[in-house]
C-alpha atoms as a PDB file:
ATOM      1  CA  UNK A   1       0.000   0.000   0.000  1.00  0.00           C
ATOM      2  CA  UNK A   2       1.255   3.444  -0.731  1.00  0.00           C
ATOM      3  CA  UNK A   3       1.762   6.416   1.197  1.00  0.00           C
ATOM      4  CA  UNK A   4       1.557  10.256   1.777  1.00  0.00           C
ATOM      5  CA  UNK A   5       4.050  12.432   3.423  1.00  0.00           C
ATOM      6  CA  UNK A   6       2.024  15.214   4.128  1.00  0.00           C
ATOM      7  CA  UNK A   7       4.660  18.174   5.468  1.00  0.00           C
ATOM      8  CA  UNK A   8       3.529  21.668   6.722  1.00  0.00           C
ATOM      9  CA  UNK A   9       5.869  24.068   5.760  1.00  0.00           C
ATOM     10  CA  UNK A  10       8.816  25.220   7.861  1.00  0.00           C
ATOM     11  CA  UNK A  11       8.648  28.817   9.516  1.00  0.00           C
ATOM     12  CA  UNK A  12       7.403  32.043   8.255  1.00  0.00           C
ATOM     13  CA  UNK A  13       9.187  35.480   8.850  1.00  0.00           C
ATOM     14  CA  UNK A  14       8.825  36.845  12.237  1.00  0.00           C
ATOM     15  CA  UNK A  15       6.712  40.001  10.877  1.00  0.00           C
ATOM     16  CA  UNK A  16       3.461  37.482   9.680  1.00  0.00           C
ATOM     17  CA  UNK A  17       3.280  36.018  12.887  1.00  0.00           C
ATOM     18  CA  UNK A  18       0.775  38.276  14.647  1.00  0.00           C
ATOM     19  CA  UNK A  19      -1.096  38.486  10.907  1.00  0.00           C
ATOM     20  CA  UNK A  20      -3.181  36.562   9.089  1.00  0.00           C
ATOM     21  CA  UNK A  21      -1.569  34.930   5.820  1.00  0.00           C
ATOM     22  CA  UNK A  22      -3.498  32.036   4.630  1.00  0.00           C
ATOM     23  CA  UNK A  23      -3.389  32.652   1.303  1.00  0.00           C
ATOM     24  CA  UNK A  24      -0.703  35.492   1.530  1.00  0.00           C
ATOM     25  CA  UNK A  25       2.462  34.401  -0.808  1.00  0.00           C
ATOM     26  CA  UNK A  26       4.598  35.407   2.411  1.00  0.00           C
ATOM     27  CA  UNK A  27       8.289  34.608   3.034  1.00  0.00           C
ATOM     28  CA  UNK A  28       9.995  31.916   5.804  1.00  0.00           C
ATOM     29  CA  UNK A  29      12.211  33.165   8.136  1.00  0.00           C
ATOM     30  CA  UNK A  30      16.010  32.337   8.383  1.00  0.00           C
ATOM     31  CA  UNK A  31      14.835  29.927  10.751  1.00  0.00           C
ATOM     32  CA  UNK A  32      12.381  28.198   8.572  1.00  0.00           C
ATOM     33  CA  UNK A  33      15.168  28.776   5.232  1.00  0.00           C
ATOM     34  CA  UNK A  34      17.813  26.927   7.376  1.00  0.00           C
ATOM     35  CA  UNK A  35      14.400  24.210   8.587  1.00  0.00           C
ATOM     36  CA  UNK A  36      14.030  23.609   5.183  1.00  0.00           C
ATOM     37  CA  UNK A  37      17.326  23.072   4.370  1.00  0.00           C
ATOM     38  CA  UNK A  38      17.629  20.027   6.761  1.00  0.00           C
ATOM     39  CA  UNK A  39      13.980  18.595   6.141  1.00  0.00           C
ATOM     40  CA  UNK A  40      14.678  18.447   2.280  1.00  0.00           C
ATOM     41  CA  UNK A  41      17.948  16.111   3.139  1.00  0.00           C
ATOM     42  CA  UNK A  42      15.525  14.087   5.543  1.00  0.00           C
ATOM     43  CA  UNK A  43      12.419  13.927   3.628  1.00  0.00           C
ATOM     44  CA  UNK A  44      14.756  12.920   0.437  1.00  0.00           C
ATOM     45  CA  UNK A  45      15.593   9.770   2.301  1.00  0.00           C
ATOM     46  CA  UNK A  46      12.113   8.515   1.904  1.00  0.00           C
ATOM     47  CA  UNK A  47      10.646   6.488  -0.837  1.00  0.00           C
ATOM     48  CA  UNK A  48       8.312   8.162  -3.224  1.00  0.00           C
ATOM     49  CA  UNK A  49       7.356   9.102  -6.644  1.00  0.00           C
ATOM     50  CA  UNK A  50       6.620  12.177  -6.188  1.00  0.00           C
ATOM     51  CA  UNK A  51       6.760  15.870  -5.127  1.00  0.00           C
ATOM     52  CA  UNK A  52       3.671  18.138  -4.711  1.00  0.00           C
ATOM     53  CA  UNK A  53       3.674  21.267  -3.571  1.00  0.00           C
ATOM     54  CA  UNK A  54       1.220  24.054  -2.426  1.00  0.00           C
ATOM     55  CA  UNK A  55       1.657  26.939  -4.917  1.00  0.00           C
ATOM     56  CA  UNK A  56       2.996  29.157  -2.015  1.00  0.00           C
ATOM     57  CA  UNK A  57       6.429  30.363  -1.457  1.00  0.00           C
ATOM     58  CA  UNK A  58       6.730  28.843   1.932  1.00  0.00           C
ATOM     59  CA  UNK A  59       5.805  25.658   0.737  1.00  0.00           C
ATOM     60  CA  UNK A  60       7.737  25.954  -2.443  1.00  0.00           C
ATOM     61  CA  UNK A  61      11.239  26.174  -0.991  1.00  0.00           C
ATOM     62  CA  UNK A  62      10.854  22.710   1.003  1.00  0.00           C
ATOM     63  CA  UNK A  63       9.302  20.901  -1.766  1.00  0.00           C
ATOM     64  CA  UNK A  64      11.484  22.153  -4.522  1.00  0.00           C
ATOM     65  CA  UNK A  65      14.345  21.652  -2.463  1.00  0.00           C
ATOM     66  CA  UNK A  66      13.412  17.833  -2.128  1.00  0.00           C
ATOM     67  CA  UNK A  67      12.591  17.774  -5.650  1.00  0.00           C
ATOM     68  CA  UNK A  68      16.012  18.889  -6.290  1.00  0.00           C
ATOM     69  CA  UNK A  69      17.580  16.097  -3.870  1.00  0.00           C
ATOM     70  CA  UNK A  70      15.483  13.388  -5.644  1.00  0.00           C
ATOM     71  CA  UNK A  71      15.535  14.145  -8.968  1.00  0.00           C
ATOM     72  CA  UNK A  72      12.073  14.513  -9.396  1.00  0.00           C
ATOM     73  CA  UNK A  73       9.547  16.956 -10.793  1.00  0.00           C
ATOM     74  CA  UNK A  74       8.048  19.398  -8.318  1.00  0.00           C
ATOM     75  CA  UNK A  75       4.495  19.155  -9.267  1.00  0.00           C
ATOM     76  CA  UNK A  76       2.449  22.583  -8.288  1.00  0.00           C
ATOM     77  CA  UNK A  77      -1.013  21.879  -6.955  1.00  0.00           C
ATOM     78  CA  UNK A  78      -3.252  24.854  -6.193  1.00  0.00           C
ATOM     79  CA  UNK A  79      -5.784  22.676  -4.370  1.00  0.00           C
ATOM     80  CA  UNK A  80      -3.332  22.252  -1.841  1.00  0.00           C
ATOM     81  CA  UNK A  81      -2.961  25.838  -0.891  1.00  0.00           C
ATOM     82  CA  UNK A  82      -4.252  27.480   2.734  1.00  0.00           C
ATOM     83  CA  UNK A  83      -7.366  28.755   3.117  1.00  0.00           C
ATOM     84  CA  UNK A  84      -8.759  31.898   1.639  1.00  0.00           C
ATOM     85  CA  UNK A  85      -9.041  34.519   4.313  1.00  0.00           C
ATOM     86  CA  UNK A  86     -10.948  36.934   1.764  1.00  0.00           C
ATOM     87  CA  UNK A  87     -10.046  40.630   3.216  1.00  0.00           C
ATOM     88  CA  UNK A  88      -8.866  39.692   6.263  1.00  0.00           C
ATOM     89  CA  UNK A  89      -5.017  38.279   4.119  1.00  0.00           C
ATOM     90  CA  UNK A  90      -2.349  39.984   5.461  1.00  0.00           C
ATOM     91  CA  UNK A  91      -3.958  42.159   8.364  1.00  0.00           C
ATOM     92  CA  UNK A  92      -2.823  42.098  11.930  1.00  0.00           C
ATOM     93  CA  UNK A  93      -5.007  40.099  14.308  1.00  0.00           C
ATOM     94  CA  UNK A  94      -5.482  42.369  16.752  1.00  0.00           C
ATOM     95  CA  UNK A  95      -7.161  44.739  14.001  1.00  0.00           C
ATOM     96  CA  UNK A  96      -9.275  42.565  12.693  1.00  0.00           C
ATOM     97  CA  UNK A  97     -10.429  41.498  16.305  1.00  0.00           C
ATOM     98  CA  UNK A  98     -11.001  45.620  16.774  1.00  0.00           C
ATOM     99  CA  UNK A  99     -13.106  45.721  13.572  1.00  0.00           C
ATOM    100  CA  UNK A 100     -15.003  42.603  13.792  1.00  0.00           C
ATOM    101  CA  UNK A 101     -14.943  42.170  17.393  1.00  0.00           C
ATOM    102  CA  UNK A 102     -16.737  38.185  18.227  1.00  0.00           C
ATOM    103  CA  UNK A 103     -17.140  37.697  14.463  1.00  0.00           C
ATOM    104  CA  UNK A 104     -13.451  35.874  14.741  1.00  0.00           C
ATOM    105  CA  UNK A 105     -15.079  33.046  17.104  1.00  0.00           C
ATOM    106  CA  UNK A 106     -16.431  31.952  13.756  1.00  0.00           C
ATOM    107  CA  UNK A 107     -13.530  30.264  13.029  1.00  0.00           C
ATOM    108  CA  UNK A 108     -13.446  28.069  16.130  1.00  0.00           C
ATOM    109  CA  UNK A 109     -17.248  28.018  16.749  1.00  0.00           C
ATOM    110  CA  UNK A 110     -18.425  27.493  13.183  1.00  0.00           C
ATOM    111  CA  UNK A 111     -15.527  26.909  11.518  1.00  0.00           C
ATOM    112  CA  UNK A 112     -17.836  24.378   8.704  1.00  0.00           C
ATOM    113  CA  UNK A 113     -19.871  27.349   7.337  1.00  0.00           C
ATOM    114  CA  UNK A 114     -17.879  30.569   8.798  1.00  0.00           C
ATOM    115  CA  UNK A 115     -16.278  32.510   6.131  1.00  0.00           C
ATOM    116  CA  UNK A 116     -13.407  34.673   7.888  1.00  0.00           C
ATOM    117  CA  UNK A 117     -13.515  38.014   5.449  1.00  0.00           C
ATOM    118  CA  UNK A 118     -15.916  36.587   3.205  1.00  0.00           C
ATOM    119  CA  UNK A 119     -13.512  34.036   2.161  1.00  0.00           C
ATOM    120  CA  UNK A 120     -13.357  30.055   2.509  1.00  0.00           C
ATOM    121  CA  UNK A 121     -14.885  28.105   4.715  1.00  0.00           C
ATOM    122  CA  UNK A 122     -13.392  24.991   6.553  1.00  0.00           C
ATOM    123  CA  UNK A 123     -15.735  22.647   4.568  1.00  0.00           C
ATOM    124  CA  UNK A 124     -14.583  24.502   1.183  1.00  0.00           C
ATOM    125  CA  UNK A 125     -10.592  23.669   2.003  1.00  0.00           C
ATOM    126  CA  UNK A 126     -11.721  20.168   3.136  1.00  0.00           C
ATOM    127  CA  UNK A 127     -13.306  19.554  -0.287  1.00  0.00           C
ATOM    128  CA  UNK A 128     -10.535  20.483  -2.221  1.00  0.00           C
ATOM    129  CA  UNK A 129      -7.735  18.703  -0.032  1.00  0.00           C
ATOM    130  CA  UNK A 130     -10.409  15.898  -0.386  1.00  0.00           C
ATOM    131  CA  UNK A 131     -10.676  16.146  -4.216  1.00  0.00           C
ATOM    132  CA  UNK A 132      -6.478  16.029  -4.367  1.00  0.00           C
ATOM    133  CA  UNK A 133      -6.248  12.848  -2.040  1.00  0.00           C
ATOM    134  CA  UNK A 134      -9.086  10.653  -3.745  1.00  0.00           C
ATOM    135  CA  UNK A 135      -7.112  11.218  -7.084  1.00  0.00           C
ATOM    136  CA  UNK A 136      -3.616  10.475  -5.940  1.00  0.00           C
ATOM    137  CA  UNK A 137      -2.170   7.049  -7.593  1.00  0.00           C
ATOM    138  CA  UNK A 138      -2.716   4.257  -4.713  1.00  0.00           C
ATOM    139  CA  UNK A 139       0.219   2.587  -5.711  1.00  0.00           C
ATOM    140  CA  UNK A 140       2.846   5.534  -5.697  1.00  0.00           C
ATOM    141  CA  UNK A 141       3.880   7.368  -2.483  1.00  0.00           C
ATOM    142  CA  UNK A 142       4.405  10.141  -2.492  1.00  0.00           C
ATOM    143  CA  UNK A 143       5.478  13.659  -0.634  1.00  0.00           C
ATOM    144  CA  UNK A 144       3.274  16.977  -0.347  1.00  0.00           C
ATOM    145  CA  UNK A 145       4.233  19.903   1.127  1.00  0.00           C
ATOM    146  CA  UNK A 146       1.640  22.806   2.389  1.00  0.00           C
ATOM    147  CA  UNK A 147      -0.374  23.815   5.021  1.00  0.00           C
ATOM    148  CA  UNK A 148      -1.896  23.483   8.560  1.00  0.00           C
ATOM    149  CA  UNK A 149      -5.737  23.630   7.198  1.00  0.00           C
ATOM    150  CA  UNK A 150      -5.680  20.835   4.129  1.00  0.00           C
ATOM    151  CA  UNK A 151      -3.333  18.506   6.546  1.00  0.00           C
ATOM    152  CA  UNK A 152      -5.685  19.204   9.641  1.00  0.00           C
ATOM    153  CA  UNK A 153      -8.139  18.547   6.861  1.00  0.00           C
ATOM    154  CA  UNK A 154      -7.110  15.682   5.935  1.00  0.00           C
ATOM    155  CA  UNK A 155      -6.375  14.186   9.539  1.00  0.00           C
ATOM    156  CA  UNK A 156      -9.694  15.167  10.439  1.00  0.00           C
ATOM    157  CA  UNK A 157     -11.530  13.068   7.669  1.00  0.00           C
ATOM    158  CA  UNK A 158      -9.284   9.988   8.718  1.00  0.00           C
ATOM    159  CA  UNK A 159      -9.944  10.642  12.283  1.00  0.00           C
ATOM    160  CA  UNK A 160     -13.256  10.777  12.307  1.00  0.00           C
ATOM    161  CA  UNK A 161     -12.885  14.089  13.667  1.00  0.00           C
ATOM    162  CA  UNK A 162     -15.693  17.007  13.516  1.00  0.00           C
ATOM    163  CA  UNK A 163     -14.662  20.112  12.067  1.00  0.00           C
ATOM    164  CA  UNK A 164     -14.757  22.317  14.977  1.00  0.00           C
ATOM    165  CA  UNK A 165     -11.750  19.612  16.588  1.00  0.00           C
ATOM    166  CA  UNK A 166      -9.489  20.338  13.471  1.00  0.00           C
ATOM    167  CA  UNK A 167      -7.685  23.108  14.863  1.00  0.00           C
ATOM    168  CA  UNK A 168      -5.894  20.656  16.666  1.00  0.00           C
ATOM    169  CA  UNK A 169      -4.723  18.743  14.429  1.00  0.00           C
ATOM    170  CA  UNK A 170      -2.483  21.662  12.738  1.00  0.00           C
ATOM    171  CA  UNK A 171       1.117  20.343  12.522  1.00  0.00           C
ATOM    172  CA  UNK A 172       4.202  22.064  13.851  1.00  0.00           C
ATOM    173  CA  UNK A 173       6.228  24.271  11.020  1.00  0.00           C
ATOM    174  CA  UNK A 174       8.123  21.312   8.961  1.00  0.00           C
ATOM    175  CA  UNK A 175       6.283  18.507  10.830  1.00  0.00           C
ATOM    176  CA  UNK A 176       5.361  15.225   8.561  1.00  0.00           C
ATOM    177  CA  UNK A 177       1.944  13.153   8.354  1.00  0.00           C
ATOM    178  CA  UNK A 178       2.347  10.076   7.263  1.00  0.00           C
ATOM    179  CA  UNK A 179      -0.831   8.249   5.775  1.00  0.00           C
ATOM    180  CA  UNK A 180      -1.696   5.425   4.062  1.00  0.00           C
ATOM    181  CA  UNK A 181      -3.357   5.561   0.566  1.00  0.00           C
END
C-alpha cells in the first residue's frame, strides 16, 4: 500500500506572525530557510514518486528543495494551498479582532460554514484537499508539502474528527503526516 508524506511548511518570517496569511504568498524566516534546508535532506531519504507542492512560497522552498535532492519533478497543486481569508489576508489580528470584534469566534465556533472576510470556509478547504487525495495514484507514495488547514483537513476526515476539533490537528512548522493511501 502506498503512502503520503504530508509536510507543513517550515517557519514564516517573524513580521506574519501576529497576521493573518493564509493565502498570503509570504516569506519563511532564516529559521524556517535553514528548517528547510535540513527537512529536504531528511524527507529525500524517503521512498516516493513524487513531489507536490502548495503553490505558495513557503511551501515551495521545502518541496522544490526535495525535488532537487530526488531528482524529481516538483508538481504545483493549487488545491493544496491554505485557506482563503478573503479581506482579512495579510492584516494584523489584533485589528481585525477591533473591527469585527466576536465575528473571529467563527472560526473556532463554526468553523464548517464561517467565512473569515468573506472568504473560505473549513468545509470549502476540506473539499478540495479531499478532491487532491481521492485522485492520488494508490500505488505511488508520495510527498506533499503545504499547510496546517488541508493537513488538519485531511487528519480530520481519517480521524473521524468534527470540524470544529481540526484546529488541533495543525502540525508544527516542517512537521510530517504520514498516511496510508
Amino acid at each position: 500500500m502506498a503512502v503520503a508524506h504530508l509536510v507543513r511548511h517550515t517557519a514564516v518570517a517573524a513580521r506574519w506572525l501576529s497576521r493573518c496569511y493564509g493565502r498570503s504568498d509570504v516569506a519563511l524566516s532564516g529559521e524556517g530557510i535553514a528548517a528547510a534546508r535540513r527537512r529536504a535532506h531528511e524527507l529525500a531519504a524517503l521512498d516516493v514518486e513524487a513531489v507536490v507542492s502548495s503553490p505558495l512560497r513557503r511551501a515551495r522552498v521545502l518541496a522544490g528543495r526535495i525535488a532537487r535532492l530526488k531528482s524529481l519533478p516538483l508538481v504545483i497543486e493549487p488545491r493544496l494551498a491554505e485557506c482563503d481569508f478573503g479581506s482579512w489576508e495579510g492584516r494584523a489580528w489584533d485589528d481585525i479582532w477591533r473591527e469585527t470584534g466576536n465575528a473571529m469566534d467563527g472560526m473556532i465556533h463554526a468553523p464548517d460554514t464561517f467565512r473569515p472576510g468573506g472568504g473560505e470556509t473549513t468545509r470549502e478547504v476540506a473539499r478540495r484537499t479531499y478532491d487532491w487525495l481521492d485522485g492520488l495514484d494508490r500505488n505511488a507514495n508520495v510527498i506533499a508539502v503545504c499547510h496546517g488547514g488541508p493537513i488538519a483537513a485531511i487528519r480530520g476526515r481519517l480521524g473521524g474528527a468534527p470540524v470544529s476539533e481540526w484546529l488541533a490537528l495543525i502540525p508544527a512548522y516542517g512537521q510530517a503526516t504520514t498516511i496510508e493511501l
